[in-house]
N, C-alpha and C. Protein backbone atom coordinates (compact mmCIF):
# COMPACT_ATOMS: atom_id res chain seq x y z
N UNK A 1 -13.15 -73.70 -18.59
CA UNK A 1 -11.97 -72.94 -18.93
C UNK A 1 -11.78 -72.88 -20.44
N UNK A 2 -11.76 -73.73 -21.25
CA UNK A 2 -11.63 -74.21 -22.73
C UNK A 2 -12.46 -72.73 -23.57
N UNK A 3 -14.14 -73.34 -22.66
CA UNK A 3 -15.15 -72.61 -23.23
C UNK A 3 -14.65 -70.83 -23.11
N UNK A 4 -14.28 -70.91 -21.99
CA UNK A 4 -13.49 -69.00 -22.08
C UNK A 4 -13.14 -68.67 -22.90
N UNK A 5 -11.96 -69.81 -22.68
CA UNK A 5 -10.87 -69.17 -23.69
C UNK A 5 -11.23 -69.25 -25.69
N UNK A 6 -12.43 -69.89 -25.90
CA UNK A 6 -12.48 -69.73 -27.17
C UNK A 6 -13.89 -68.21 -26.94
N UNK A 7 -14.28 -68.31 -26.04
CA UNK A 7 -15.20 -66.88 -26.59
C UNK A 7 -14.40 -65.81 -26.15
N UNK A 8 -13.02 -65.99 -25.59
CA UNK A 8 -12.33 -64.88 -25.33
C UNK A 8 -11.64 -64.59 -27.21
N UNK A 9 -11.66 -65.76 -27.42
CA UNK A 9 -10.85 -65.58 -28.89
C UNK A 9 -11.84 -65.65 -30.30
N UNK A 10 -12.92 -65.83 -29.62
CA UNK A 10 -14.10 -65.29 -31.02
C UNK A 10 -14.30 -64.14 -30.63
N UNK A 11 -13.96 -63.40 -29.63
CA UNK A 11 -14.18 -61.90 -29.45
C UNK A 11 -12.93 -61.52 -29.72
N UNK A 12 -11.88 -61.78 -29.96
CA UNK A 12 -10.67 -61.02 -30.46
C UNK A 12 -10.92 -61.37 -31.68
N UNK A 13 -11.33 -62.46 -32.50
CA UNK A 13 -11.23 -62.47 -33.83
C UNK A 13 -12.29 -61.16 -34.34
N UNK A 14 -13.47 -61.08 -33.87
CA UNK A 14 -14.41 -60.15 -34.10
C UNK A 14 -13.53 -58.99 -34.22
N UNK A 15 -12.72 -58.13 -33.06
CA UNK A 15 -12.51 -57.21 -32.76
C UNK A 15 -11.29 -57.11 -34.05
N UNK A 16 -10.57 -58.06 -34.10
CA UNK A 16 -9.36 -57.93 -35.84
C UNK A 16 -10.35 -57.93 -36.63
N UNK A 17 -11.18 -58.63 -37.10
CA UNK A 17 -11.98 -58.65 -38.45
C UNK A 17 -12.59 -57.36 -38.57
N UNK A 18 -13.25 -56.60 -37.03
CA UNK A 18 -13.75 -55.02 -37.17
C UNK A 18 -12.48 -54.26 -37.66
N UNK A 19 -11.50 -54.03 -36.70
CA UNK A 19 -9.96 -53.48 -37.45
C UNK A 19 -10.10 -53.47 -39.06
N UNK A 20 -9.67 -54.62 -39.11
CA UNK A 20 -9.56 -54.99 -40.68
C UNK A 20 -10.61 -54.94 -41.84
N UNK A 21 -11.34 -54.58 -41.15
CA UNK A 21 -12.82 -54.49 -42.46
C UNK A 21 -13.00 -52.63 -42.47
N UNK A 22 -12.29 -52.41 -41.31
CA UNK A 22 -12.35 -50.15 -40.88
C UNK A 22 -11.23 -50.19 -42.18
N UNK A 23 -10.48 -51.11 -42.44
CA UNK A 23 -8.98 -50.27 -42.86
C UNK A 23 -9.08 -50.64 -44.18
N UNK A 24 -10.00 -51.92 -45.09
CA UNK A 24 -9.89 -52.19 -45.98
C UNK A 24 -11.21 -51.09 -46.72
N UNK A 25 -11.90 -50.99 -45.56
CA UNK A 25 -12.95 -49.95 -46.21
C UNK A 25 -12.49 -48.55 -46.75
N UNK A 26 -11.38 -48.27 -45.84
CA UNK A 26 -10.93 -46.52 -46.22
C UNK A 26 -10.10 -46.50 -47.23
N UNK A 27 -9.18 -47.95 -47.37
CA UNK A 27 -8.38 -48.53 -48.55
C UNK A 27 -9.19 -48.62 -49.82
N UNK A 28 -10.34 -49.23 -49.86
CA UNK A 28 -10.81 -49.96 -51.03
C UNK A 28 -12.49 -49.47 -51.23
N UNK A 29 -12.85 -49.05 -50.11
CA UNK A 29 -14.40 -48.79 -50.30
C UNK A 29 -15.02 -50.24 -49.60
N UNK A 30 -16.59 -49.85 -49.02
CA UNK A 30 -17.09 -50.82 -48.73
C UNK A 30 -17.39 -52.16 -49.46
N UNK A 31 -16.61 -51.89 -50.82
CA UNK A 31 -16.70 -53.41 -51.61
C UNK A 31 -15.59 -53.51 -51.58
N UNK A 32 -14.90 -53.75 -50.68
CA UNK A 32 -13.92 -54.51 -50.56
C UNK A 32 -13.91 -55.67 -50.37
N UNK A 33 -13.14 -56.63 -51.13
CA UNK A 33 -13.20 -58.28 -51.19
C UNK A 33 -13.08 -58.48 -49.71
N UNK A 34 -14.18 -59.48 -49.70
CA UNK A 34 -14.20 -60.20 -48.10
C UNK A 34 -12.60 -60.67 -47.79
N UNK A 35 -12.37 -61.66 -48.69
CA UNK A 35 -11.13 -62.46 -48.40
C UNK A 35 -10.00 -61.42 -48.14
N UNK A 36 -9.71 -60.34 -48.47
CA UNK A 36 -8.95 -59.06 -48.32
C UNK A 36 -8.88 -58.97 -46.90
N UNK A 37 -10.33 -58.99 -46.48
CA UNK A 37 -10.63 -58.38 -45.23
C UNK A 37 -10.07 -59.69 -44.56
N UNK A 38 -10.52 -61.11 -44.28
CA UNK A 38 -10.29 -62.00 -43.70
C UNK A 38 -8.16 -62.04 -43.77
N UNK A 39 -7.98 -61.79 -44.90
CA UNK A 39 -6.35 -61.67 -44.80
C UNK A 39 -5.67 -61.00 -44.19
N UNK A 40 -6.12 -59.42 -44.28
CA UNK A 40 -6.23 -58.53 -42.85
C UNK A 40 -6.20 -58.62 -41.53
N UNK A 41 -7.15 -59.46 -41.54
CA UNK A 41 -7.29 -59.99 -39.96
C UNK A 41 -6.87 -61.16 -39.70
N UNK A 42 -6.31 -61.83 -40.53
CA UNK A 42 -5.79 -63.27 -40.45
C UNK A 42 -6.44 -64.22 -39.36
N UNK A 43 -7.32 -64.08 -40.47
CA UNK A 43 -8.38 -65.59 -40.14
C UNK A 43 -9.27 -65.84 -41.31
N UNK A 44 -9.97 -67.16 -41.56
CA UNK A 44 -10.40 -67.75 -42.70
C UNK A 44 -11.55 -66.85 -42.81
N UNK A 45 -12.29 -67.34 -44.15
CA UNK A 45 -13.53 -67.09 -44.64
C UNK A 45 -14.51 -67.11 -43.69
N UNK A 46 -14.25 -68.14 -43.51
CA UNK A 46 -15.67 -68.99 -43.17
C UNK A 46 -15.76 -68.24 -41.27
N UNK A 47 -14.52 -67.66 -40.83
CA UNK A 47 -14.81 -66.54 -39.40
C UNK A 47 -15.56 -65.41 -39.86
N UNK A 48 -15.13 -65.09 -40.60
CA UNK A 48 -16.26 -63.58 -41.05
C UNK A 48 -17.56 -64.35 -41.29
N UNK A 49 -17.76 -64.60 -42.11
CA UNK A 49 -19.07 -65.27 -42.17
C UNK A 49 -20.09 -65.89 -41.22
N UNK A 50 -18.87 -65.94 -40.32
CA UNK A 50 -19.64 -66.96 -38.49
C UNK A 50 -20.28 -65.53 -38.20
N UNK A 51 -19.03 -64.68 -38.05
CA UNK A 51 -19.59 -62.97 -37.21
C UNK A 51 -20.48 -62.35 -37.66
N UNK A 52 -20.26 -62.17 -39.41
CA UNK A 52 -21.04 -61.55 -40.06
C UNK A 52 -21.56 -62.19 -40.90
N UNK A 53 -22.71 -62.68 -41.03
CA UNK A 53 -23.56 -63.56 -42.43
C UNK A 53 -23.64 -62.48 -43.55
N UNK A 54 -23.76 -61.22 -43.58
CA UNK A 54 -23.90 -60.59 -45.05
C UNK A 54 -22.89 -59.26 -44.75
N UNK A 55 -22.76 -58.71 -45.77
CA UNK A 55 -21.41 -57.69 -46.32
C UNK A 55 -22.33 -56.06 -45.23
N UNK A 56 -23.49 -55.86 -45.59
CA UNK A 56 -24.28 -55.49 -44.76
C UNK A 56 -24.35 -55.55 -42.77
N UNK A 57 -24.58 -56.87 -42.91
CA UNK A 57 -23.88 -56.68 -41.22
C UNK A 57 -22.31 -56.44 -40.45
N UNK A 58 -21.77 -56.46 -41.53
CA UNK A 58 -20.06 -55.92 -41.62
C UNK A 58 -20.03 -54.64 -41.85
N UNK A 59 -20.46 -54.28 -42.35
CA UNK A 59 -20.67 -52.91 -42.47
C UNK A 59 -20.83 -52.28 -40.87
N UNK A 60 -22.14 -52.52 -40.68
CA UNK A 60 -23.12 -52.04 -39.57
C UNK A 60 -22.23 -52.14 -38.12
N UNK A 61 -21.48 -53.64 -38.44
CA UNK A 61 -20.90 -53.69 -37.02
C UNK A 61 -19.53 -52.76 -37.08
N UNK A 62 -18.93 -52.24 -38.60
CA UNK A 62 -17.85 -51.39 -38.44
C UNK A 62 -18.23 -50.07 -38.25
N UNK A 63 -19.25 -49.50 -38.41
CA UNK A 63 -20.11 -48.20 -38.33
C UNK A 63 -20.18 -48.21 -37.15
N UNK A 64 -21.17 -49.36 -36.05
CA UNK A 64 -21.60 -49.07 -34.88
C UNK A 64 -19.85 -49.37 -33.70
N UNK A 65 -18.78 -49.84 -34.13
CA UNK A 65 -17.46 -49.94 -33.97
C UNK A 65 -17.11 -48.73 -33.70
N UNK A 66 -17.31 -48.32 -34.49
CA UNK A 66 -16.07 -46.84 -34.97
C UNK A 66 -17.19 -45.83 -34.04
N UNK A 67 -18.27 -45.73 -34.17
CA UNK A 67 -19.16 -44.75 -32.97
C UNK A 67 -18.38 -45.27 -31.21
N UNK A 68 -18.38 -46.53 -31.19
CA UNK A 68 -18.48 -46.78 -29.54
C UNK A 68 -17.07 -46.29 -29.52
N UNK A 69 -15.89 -46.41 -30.17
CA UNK A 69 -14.21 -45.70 -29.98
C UNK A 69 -14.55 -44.45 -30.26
N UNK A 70 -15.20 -43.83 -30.58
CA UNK A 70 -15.24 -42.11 -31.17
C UNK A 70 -16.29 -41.95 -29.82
N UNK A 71 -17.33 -42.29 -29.29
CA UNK A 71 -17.57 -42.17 -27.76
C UNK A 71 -16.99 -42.62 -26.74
N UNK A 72 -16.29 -43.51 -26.33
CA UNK A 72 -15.82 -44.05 -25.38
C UNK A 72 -13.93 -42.71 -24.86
N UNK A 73 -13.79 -42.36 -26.47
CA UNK A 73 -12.66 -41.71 -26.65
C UNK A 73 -12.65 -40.20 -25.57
N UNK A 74 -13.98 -39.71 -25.75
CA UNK A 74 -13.97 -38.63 -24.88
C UNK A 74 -13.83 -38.30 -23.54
N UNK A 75 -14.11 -39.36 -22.63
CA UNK A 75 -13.69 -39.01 -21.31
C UNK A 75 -12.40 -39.75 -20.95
N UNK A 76 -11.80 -40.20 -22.25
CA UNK A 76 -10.51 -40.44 -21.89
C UNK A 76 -9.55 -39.22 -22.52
N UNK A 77 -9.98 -38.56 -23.58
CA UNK A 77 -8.95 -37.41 -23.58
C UNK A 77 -9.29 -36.22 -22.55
N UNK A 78 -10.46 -36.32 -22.11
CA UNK A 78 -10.40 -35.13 -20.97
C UNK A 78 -9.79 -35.16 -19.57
N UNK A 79 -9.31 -36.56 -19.66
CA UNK A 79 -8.83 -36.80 -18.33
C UNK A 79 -7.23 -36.53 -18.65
N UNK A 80 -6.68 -37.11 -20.22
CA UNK A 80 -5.16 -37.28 -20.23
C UNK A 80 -4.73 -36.11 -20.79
N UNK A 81 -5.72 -34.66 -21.19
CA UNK A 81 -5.27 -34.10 -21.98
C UNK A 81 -4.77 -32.99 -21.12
N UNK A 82 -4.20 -31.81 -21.62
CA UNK A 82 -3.96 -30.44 -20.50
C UNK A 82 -4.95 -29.30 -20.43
N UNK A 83 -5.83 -29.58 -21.58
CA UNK A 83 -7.30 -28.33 -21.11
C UNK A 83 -8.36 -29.36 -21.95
N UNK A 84 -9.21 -29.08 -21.29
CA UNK A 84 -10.70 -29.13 -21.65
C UNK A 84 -10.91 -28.99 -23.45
N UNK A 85 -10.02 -27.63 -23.75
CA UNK A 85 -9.98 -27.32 -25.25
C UNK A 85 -9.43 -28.28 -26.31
N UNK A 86 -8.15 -28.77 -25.54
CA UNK A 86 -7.40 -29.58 -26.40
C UNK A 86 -7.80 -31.00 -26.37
N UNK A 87 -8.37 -31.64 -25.17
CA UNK A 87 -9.42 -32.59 -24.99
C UNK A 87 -10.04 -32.59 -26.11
N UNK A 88 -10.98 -31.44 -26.75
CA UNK A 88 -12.37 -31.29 -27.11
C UNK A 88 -11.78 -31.14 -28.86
N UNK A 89 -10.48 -30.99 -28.91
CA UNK A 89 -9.48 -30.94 -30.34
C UNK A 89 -9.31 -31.93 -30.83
N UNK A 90 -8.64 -32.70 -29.56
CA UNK A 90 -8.34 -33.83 -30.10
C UNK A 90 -9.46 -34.82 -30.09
N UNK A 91 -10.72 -35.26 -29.90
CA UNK A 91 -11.28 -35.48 -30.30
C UNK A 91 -12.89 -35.27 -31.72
N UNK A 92 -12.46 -34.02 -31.56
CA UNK A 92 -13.05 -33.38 -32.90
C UNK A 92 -11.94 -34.19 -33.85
N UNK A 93 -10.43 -34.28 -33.55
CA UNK A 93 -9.64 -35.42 -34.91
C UNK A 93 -9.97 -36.37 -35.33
N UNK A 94 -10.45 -37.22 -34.32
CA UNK A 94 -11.13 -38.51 -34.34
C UNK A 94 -12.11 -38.68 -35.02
N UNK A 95 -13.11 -37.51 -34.47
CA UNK A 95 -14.04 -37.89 -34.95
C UNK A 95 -14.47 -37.64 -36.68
N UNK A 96 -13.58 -36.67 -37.18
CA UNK A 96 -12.95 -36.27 -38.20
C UNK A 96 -12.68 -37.81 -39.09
N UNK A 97 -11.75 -38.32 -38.49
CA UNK A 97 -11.59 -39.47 -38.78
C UNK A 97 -13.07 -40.37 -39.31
N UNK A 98 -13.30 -40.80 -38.14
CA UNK A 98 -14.75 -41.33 -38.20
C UNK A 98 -15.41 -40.84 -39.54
N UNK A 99 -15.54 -39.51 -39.28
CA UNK A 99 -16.64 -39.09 -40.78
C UNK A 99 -16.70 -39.49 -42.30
N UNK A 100 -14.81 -39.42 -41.91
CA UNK A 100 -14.35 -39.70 -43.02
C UNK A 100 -14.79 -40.92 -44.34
N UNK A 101 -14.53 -42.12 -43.11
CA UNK A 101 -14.94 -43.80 -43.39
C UNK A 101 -16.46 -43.78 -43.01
N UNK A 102 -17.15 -42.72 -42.64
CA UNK A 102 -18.48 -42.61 -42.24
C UNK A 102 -19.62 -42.21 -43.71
N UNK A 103 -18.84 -41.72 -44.28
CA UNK A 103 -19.68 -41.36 -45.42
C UNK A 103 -19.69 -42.43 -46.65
N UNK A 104 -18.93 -43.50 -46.68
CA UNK A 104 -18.86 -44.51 -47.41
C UNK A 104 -19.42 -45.58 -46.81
N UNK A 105 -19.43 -45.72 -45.51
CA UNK A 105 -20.64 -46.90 -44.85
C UNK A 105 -22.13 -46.24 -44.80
N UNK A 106 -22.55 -45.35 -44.70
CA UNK A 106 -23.83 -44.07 -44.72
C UNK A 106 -24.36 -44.53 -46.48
N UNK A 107 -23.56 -44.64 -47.18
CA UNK A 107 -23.75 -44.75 -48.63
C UNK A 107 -24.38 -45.67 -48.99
N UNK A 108 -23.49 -46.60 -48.18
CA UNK A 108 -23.73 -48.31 -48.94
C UNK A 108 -25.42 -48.64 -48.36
N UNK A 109 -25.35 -47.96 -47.10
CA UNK A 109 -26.71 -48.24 -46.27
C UNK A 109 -27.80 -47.85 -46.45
N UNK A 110 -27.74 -46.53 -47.66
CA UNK A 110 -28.82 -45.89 -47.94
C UNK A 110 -29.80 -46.18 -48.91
N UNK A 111 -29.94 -47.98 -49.35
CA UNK A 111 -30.97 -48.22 -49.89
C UNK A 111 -31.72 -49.10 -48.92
N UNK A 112 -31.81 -49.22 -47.73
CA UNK A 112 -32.22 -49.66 -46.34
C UNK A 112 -32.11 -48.80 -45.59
N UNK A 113 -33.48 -47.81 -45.79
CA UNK A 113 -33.33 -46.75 -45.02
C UNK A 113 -34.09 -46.97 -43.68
N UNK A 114 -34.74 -48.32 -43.61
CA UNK A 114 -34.97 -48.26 -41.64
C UNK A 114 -33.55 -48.92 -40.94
N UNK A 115 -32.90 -49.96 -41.71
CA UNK A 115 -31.41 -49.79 -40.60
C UNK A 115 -30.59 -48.71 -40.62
N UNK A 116 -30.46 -47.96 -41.97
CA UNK A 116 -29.62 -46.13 -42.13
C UNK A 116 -30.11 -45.24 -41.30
N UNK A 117 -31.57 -45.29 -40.72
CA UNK A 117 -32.22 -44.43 -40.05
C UNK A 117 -31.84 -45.03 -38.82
N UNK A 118 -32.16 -46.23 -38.29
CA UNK A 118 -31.65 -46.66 -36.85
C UNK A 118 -30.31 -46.27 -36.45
N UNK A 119 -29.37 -46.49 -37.52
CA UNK A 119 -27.75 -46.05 -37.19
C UNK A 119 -27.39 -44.66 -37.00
N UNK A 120 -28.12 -43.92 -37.69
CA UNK A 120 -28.01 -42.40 -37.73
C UNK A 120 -28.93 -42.25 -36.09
N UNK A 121 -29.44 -42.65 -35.77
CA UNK A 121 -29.76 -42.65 -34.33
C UNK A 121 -29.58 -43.19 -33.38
N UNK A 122 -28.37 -44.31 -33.66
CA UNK A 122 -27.76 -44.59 -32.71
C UNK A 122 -26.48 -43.61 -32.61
N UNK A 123 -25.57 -43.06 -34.02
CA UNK A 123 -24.73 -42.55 -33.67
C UNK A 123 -24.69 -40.66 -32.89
N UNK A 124 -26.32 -40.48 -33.20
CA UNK A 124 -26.79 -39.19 -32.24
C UNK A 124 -26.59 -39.64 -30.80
N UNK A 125 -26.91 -40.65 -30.36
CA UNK A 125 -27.49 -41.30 -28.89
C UNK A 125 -26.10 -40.95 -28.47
N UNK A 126 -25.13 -41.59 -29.22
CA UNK A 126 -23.99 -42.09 -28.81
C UNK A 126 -23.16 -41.02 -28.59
N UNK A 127 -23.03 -39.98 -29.82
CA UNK A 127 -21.60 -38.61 -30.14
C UNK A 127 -21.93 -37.72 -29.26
N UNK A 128 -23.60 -37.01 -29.87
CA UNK A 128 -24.25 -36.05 -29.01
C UNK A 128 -23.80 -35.58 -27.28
N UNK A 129 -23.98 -36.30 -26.34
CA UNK A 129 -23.57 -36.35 -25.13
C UNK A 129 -22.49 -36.14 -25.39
N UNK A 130 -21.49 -36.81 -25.95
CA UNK A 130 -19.87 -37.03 -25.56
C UNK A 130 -19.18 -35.38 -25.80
N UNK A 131 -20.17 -34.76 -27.01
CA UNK A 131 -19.86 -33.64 -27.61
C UNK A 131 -19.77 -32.51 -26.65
N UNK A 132 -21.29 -32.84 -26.32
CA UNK A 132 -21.83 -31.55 -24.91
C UNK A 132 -20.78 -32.00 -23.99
N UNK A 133 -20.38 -33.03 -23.36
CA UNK A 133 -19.39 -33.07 -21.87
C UNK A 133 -17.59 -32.15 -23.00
N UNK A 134 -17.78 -32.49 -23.92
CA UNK A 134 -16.45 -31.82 -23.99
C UNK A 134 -16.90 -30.24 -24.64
N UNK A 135 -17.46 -29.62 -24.67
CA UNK A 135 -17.90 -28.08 -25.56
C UNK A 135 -18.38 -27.53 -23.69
N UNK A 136 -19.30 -28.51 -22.86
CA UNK A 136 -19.57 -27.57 -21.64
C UNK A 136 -18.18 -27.82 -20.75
N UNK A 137 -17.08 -28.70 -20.94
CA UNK A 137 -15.82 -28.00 -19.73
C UNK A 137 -15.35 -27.47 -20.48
N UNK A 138 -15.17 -27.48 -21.86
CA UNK A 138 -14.26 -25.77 -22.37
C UNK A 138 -14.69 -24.86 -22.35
N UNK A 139 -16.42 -24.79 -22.14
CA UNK A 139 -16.72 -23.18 -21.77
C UNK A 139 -16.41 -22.98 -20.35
N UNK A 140 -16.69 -24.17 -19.57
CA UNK A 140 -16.56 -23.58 -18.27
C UNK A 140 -15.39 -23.45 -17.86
N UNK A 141 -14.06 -23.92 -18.33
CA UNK A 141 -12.77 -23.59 -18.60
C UNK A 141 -12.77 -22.41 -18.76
N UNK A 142 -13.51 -21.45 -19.34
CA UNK A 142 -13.46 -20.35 -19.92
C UNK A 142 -12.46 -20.29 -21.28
N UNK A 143 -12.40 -21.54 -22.37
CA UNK A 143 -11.46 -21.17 -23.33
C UNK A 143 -12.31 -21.57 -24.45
N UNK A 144 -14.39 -21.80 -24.27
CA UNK A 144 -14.75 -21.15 -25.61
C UNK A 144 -15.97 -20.41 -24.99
N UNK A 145 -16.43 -19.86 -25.97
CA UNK A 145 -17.84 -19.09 -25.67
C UNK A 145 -18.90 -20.38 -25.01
N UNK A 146 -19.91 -20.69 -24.39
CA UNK A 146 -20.72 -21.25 -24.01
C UNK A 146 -21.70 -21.02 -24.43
N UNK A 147 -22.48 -22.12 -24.66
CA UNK A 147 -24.22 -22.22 -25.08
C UNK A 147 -23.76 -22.77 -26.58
N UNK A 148 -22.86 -23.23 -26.90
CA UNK A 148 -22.74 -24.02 -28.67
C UNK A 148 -23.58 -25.01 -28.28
N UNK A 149 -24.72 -24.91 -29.29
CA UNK A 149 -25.33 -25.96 -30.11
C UNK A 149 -24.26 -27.48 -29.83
N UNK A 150 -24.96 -28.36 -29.33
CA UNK A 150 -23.56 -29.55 -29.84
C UNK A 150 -24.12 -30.33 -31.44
N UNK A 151 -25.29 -30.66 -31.18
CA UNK A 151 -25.49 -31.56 -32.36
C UNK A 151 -25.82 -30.56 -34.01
N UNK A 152 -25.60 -29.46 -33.41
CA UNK A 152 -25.47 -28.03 -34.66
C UNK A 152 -23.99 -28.09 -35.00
N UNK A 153 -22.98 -28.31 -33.98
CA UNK A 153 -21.84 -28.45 -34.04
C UNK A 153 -21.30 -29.41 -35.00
N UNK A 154 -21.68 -30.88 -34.06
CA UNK A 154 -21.27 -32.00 -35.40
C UNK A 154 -21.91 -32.35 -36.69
N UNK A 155 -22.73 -31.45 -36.52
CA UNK A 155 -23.77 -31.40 -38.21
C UNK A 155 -22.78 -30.22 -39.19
N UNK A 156 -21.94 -29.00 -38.20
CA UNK A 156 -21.06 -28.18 -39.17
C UNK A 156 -20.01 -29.14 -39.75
N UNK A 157 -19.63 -29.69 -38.33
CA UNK A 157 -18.17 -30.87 -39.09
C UNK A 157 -18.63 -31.66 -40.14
N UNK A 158 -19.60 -32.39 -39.79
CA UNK A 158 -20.04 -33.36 -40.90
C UNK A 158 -19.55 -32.63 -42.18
N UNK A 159 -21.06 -31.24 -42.24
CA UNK A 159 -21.03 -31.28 -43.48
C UNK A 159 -19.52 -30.49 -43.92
N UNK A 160 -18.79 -30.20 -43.17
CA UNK A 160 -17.02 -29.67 -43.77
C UNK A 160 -16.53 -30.70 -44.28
N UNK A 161 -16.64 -31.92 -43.77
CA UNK A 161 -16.29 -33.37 -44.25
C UNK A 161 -16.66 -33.73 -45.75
N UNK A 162 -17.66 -33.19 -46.02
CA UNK A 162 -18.38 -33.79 -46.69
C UNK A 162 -17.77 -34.14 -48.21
N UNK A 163 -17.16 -33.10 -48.69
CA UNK A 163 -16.11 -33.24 -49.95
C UNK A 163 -14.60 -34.06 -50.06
N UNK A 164 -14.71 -34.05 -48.53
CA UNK A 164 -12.89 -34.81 -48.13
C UNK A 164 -12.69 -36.05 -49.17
N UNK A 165 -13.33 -36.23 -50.11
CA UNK A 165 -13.01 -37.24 -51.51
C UNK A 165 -12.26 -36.54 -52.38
N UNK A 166 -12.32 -35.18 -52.81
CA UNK A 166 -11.85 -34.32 -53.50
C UNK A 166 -10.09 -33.97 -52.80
N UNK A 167 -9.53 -34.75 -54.04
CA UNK A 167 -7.80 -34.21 -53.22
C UNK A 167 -7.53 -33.50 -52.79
N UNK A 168 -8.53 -32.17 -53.46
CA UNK A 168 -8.29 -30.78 -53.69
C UNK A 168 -8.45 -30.19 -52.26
N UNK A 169 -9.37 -31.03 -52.05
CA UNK A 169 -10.35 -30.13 -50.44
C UNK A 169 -9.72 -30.92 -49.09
N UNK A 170 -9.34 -30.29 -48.56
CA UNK A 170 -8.86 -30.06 -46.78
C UNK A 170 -9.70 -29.82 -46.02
N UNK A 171 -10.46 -31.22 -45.73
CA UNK A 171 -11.49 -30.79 -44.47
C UNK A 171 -10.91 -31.07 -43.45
N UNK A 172 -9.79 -31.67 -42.91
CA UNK A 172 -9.59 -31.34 -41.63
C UNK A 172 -9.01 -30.09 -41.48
N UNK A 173 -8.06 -29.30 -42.62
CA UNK A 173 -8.23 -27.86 -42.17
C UNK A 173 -9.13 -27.20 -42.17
N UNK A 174 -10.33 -27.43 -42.79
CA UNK A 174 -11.92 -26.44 -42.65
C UNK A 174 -11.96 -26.64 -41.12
N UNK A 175 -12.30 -28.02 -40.31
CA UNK A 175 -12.40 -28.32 -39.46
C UNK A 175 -12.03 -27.71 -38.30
N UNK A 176 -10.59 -27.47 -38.60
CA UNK A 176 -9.41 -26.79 -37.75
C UNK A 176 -9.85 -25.38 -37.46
N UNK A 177 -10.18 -25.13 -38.58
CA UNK A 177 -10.71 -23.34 -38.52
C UNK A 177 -11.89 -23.08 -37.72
N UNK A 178 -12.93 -24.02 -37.98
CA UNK A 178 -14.27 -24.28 -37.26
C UNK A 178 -13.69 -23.95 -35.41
N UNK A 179 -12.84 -25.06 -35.10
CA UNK A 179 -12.53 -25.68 -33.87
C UNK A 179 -11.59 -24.21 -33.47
N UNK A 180 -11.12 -23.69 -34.26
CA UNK A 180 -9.81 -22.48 -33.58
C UNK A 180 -11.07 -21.00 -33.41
N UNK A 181 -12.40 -21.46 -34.51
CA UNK A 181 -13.14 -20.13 -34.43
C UNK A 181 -13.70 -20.01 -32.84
N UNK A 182 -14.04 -21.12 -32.09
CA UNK A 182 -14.49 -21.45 -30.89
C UNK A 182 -13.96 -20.79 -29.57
N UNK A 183 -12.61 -20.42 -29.82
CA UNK A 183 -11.59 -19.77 -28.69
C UNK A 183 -12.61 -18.72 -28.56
N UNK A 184 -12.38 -18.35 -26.93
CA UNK A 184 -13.10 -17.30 -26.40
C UNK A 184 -12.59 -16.23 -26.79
N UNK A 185 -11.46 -16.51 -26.41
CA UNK A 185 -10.37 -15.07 -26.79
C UNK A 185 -10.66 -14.41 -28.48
N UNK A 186 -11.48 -15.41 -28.95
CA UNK A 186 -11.36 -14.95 -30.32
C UNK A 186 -12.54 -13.93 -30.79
N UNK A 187 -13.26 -14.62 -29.69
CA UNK A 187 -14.81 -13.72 -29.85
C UNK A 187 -15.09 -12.80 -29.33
N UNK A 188 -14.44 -12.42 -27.87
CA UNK A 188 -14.63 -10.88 -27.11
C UNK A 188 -13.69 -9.62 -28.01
């Protein structure tokens, strides 16, 4: 029983220290002071360090984090949402989201380009599918055109994302426009 209850609570510490290392990253950048992060999640040093031995595998586990909630997310808004479309909206937000804190962990990773290359193929494995189940019930909804590309799709978002550093630039309204160009009604 003991033994449970502490790997029930090294898996909640994990799961705050992931929280808290997503929020200090979009706050501060991936050099964000460890101890920041451990204060965040309120727990010592020396817990991050158990989970994660280098700044690198903190990274990786907030990257491969933020993919399994940005997949796992989709067949839960298609079930709670009221169309297929708005399902497939509201998770294009998310994943919006994601990109966002995605291009500053993508960064840090890109002088290790066989784990940058493994992650960029895990997060295909992972989005890809989730994309197609929500783009094929809004066509078959009949509320977008059918046959979209999916992984052409999240390669447009990406790269709309791609400037969202610039105050100036509104990629989730590029985004928005992308996602409203999709209506069927818009294309007949």
């Amino acid at each position: 029983m003991a033994a449970e209850r502490k790997r029930a609570d090294a898996r909640r510490n994990a799961q705050n220290l992931l929280e808290a290392a997503a929020a200090a990253f979009v706050a501060s950048g991936v050099d964000a002071p460890v101890r920041d992060i451990a204060a965040r999640a309120g727990v010592g040093m020396g817990t991050i360090y158990r989970h994660f031995p280098t700044r690198a595998d903190l990274i990786i586990a907030v990257y491969e984090h933020q993919v399994e909630a940005c997949a796992a997310a989709g067949a839960d808004l298609l079930e709670s949402n009221t169309s297929p479309h708005a399902a497939l909206t509201a998770w294009i937000d998310q994943f919006v989201d994601f990109l966002v804190t995605k291009h500053g962990l993508a960064a840090a990773l890109q002088s290790d380009s066989a784990r940058f290359d493994t992650l960029h193929a895990y997060f295909i494995d992972r989005l890809v599918p989730v994309c197609t189940t929500l783009l094929e019930a809004a066509a078959a909804a009949g509320e977008i055109e059918p046959g979209i590309e999916p992984l052409g799709f999240l390669r447009a978002i990406g790269n709309l994302c791609i400037g969202s550093d610039d105050e100036r630039y509104d990629a989730r309204k590029m985004v928005g426009l992308l996602v409203h160009g999709l209506r069927a009604e818009r294309l007949t």
